[in-house]
PDB file of N, CA and C in Angstrom:
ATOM      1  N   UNK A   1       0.842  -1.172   0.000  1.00  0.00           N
ATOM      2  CA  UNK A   1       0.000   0.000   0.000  1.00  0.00           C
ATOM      3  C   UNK A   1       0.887   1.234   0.000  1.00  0.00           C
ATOM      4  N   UNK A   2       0.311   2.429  -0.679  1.00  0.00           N
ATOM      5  CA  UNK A   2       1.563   3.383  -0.911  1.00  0.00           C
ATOM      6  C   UNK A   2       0.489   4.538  -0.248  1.00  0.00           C
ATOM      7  N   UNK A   3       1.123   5.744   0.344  1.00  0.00           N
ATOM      8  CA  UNK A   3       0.078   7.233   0.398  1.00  0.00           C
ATOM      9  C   UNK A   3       0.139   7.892  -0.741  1.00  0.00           C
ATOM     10  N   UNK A   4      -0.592   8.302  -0.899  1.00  0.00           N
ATOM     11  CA  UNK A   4      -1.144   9.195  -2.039  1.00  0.00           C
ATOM     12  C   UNK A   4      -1.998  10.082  -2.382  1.00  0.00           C
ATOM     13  N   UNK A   5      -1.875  11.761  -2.610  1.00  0.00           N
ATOM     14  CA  UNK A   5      -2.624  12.709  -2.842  1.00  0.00           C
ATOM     15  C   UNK A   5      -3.396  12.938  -3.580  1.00  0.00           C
ATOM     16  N   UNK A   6      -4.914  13.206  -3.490  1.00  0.00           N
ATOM     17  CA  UNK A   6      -5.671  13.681  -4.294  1.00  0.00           C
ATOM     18  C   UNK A   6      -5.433  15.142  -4.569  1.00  0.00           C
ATOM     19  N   UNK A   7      -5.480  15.846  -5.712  1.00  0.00           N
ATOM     20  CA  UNK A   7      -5.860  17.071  -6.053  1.00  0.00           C
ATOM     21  C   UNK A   7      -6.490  17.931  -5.360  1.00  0.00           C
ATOM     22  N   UNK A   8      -7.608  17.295  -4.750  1.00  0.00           N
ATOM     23  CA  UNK A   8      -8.364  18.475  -3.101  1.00  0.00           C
ATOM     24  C   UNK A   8      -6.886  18.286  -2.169  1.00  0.00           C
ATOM     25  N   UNK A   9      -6.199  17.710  -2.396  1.00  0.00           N
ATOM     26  CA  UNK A   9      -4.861  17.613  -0.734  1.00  0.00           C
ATOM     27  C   UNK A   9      -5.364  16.143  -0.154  1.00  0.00           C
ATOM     28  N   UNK A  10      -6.481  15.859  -0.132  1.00  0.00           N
ATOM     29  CA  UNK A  10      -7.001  14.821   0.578  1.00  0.00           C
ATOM     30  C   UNK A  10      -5.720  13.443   0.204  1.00  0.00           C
ATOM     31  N   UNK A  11      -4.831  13.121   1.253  1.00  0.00           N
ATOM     32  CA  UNK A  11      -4.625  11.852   1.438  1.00  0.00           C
ATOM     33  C   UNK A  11      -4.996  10.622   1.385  1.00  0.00           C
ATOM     34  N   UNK A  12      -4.614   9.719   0.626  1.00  0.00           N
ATOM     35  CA  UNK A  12      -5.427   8.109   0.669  1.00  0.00           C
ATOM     36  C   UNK A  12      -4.214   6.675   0.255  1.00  0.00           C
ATOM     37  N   UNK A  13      -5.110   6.054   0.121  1.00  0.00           N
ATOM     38  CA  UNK A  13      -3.937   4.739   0.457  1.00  0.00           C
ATOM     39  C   UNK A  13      -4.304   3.954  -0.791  1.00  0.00           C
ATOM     40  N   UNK A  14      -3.360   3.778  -1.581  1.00  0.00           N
ATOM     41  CA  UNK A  14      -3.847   2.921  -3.121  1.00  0.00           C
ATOM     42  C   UNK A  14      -2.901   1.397  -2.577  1.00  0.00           C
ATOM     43  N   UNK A  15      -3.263   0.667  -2.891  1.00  0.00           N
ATOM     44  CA  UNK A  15      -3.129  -0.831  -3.644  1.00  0.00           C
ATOM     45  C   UNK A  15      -2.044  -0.661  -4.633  1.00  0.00           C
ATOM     46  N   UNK A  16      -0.377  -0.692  -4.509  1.00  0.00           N
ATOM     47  CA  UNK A  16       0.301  -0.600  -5.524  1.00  0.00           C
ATOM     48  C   UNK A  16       0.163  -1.753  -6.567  1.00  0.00           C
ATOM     49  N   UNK A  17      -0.325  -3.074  -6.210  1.00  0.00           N
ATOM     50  CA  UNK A  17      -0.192  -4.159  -6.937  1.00  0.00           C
ATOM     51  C   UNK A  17      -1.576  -3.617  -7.689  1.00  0.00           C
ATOM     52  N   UNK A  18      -2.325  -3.044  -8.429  1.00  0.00           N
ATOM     53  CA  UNK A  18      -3.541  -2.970  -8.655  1.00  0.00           C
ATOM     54  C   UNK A  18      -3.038  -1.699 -10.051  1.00  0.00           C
ATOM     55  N   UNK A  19      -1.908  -1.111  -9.771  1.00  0.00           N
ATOM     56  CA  UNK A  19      -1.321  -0.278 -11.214  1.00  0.00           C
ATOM     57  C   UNK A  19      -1.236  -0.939 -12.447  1.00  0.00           C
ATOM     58  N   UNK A  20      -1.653  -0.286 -13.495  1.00  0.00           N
ATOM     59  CA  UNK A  20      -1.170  -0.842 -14.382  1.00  0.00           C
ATOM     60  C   UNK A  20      -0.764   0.535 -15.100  1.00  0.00           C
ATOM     61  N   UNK A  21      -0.733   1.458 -15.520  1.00  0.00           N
ATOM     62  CA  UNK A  21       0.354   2.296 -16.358  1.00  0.00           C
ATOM     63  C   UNK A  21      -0.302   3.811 -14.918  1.00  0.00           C
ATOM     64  N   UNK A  22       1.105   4.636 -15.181  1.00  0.00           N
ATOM     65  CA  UNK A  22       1.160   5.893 -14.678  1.00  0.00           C
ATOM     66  C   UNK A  22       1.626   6.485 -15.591  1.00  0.00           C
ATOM     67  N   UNK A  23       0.705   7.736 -15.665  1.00  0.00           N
ATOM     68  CA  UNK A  23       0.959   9.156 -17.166  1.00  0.00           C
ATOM     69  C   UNK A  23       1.268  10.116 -16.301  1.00  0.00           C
ATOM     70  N   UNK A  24       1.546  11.181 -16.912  1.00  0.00           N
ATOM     71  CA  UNK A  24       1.813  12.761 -16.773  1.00  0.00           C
ATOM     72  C   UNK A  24       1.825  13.315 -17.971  1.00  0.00           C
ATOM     73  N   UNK A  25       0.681  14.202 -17.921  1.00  0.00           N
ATOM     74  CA  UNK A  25      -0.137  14.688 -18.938  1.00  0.00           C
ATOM     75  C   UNK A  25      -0.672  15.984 -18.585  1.00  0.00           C
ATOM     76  N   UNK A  26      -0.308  17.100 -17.789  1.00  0.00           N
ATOM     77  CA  UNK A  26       0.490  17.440 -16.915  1.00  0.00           C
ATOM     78  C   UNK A  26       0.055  16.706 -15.518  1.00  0.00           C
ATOM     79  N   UNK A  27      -1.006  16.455 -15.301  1.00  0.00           N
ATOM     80  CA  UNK A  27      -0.854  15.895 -13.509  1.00  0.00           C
ATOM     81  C   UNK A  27      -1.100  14.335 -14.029  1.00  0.00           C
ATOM     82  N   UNK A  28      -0.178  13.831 -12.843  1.00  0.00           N
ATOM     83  CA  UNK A  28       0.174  12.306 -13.093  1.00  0.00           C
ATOM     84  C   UNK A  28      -1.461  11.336 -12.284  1.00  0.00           C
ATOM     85  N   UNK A  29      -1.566  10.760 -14.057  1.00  0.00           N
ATOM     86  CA  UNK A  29      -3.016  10.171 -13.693  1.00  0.00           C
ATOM     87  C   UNK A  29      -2.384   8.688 -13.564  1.00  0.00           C
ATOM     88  N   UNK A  30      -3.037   8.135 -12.798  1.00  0.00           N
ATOM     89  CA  UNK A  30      -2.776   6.127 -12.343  1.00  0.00           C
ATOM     90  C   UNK A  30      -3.646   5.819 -13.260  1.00  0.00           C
ATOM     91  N   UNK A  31      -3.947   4.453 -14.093  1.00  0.00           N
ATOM     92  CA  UNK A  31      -5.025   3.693 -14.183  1.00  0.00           C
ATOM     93  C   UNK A  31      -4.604   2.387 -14.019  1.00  0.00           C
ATOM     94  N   UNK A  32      -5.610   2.027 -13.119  1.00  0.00           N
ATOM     95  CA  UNK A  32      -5.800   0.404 -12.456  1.00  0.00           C
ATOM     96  C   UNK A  32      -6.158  -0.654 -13.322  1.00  0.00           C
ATOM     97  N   UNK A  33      -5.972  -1.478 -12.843  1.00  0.00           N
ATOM     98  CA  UNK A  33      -6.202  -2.588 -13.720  1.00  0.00           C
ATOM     99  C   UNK A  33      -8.067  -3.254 -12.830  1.00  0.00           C
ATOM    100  N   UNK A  34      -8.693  -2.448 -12.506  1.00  0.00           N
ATOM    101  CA  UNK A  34      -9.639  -2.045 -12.462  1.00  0.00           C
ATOM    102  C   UNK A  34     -10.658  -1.414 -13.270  1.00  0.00           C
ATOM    103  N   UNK A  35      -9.323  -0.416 -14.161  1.00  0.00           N
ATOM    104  CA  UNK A  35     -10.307   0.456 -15.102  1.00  0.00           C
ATOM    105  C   UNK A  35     -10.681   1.660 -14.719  1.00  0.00           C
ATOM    106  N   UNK A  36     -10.232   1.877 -13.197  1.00  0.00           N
ATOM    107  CA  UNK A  36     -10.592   3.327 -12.532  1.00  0.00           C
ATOM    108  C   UNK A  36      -9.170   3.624 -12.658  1.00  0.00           C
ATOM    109  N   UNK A  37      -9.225   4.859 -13.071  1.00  0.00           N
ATOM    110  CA  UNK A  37      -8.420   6.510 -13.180  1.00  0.00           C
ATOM    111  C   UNK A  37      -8.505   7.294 -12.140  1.00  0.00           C
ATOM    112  N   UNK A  38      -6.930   7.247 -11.331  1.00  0.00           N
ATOM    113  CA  UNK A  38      -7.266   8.395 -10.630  1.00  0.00           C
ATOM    114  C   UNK A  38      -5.899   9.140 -10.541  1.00  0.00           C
ATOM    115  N   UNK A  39      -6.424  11.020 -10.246  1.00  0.00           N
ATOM    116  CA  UNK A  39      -5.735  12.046 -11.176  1.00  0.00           C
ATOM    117  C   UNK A  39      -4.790  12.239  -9.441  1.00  0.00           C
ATOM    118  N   UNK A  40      -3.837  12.181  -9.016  1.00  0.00           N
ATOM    119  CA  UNK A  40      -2.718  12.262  -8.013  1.00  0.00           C
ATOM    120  C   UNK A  40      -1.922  13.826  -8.012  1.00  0.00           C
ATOM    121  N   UNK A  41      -1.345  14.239  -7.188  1.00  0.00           N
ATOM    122  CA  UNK A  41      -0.443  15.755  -7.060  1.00  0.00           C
ATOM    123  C   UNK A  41       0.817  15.009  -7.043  1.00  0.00           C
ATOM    124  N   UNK A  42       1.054  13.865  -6.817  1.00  0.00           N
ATOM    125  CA  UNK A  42       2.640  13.217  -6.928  1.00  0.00           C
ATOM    126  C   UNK A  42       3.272  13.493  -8.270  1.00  0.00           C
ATOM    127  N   UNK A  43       4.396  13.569  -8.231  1.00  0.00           N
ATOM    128  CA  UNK A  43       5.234  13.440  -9.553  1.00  0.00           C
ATOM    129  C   UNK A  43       5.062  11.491 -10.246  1.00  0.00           C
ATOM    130  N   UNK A  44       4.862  11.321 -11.415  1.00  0.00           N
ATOM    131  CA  UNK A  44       5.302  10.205 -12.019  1.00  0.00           C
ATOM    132  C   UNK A  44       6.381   9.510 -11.433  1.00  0.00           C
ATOM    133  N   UNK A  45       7.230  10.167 -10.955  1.00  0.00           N
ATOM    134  CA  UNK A  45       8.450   9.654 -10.284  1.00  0.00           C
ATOM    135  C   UNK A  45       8.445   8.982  -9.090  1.00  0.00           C
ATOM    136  N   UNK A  46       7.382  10.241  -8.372  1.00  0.00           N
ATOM    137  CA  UNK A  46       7.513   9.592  -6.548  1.00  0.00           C
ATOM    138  C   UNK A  46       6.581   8.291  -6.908  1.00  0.00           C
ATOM    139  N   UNK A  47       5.519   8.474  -7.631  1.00  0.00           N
ATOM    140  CA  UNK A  47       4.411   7.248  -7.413  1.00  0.00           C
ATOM    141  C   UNK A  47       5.433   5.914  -7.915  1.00  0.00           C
ATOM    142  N   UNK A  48       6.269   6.029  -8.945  1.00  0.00           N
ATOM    143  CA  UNK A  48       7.061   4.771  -9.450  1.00  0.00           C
ATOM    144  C   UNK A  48       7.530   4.712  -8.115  1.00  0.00           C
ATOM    145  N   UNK A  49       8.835   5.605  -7.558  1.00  0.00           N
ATOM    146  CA  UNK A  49       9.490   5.078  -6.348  1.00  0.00           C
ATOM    147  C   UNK A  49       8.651   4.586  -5.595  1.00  0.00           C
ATOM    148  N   UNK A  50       8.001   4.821  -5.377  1.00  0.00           N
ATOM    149  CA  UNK A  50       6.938   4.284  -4.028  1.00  0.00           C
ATOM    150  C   UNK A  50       6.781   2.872  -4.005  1.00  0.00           C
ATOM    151  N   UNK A  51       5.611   2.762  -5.550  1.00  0.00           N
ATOM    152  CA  UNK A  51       5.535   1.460  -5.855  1.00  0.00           C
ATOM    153  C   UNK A  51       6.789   0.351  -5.560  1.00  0.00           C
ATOM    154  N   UNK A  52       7.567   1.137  -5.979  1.00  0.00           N
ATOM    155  CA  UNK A  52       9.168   0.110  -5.852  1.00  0.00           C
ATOM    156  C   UNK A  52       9.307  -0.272  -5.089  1.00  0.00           C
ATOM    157  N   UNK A  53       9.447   0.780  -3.382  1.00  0.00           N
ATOM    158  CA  UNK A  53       9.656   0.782  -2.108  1.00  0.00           C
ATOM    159  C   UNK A  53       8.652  -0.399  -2.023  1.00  0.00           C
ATOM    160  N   UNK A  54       7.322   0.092  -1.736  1.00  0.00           N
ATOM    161  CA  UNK A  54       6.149  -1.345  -1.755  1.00  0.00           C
ATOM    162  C   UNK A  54       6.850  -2.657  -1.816  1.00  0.00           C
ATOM    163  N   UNK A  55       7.000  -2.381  -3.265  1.00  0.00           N
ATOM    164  CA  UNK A  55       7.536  -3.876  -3.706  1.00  0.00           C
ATOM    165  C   UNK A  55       8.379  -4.689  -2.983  1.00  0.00           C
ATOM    166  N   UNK A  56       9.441  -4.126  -2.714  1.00  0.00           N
ATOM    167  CA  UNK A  56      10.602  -4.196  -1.610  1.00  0.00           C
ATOM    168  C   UNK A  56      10.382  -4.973  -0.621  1.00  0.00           C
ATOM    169  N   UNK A  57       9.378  -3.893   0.069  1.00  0.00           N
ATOM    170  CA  UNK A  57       8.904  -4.415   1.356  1.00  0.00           C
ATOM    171  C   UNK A  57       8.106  -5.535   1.834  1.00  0.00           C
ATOM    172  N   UNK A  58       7.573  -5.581   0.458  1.00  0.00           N
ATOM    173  CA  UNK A  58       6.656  -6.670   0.756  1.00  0.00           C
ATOM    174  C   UNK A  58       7.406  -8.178   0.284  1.00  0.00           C
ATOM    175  N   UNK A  59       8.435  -8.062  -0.471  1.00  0.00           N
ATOM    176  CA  UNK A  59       8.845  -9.781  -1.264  1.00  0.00           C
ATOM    177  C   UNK A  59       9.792  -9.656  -0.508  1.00  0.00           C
ATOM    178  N   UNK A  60      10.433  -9.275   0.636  1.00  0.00           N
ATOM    179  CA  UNK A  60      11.506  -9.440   1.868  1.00  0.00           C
ATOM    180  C   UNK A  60      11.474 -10.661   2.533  1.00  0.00           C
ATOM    181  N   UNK A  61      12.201 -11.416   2.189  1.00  0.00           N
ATOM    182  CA  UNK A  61      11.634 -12.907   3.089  1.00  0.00           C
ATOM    183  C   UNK A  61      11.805 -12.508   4.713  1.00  0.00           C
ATOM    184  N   UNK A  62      10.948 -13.363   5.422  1.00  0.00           N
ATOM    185  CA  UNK A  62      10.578 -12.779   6.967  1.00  0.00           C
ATOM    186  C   UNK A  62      12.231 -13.603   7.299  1.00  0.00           C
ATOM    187  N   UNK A  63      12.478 -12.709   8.556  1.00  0.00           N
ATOM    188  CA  UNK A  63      13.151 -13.380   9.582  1.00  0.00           C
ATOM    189  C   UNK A  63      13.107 -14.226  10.534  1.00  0.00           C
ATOM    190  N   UNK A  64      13.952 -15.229  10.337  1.00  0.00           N
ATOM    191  CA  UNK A  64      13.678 -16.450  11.152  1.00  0.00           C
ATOM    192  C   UNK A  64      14.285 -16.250  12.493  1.00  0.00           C
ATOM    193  N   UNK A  65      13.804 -16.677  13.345  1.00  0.00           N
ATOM    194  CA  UNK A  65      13.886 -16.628  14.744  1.00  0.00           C
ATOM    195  C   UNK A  65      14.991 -17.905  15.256  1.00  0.00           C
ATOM    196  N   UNK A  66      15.387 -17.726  15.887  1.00  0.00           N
ATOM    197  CA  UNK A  66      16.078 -19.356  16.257  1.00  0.00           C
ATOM    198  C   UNK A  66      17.554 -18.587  16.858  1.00  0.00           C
TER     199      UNK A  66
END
């Protein structure tokens, strides 16, 4: 899950696994593999890094205890 700005400022939490292309056209629009579009204040850039970070974090194999 990444944070992410709406255009009102309003903060929210997207589903990075759920991207399928990010534009900038001038404001960087997501569309999901849903089919919903939504228009973000992030740069194209931060939303890629993010996603990345996500990614990261999540395929980290856990630590074993012992």
């Amino acid at each position: 899950m990444i944070v992410l700005t709406r255009l009102n400022g309003q903060p929210f939490v997207l589903n990075a696994d759920l991207i399928r292309t990010i534009e900038q056209t001038p404001d960087t629009t997501i569309s999901l593999t849903t089919g919903e579009r939504i228009v973000v204040s992030e740069s194209l850039r931060e939303v890629v890094d993010r996603a990345i970070d996500y990614a990261r974090v999540i395929r980290q194999p856990a630590f074993a205890s012992g």
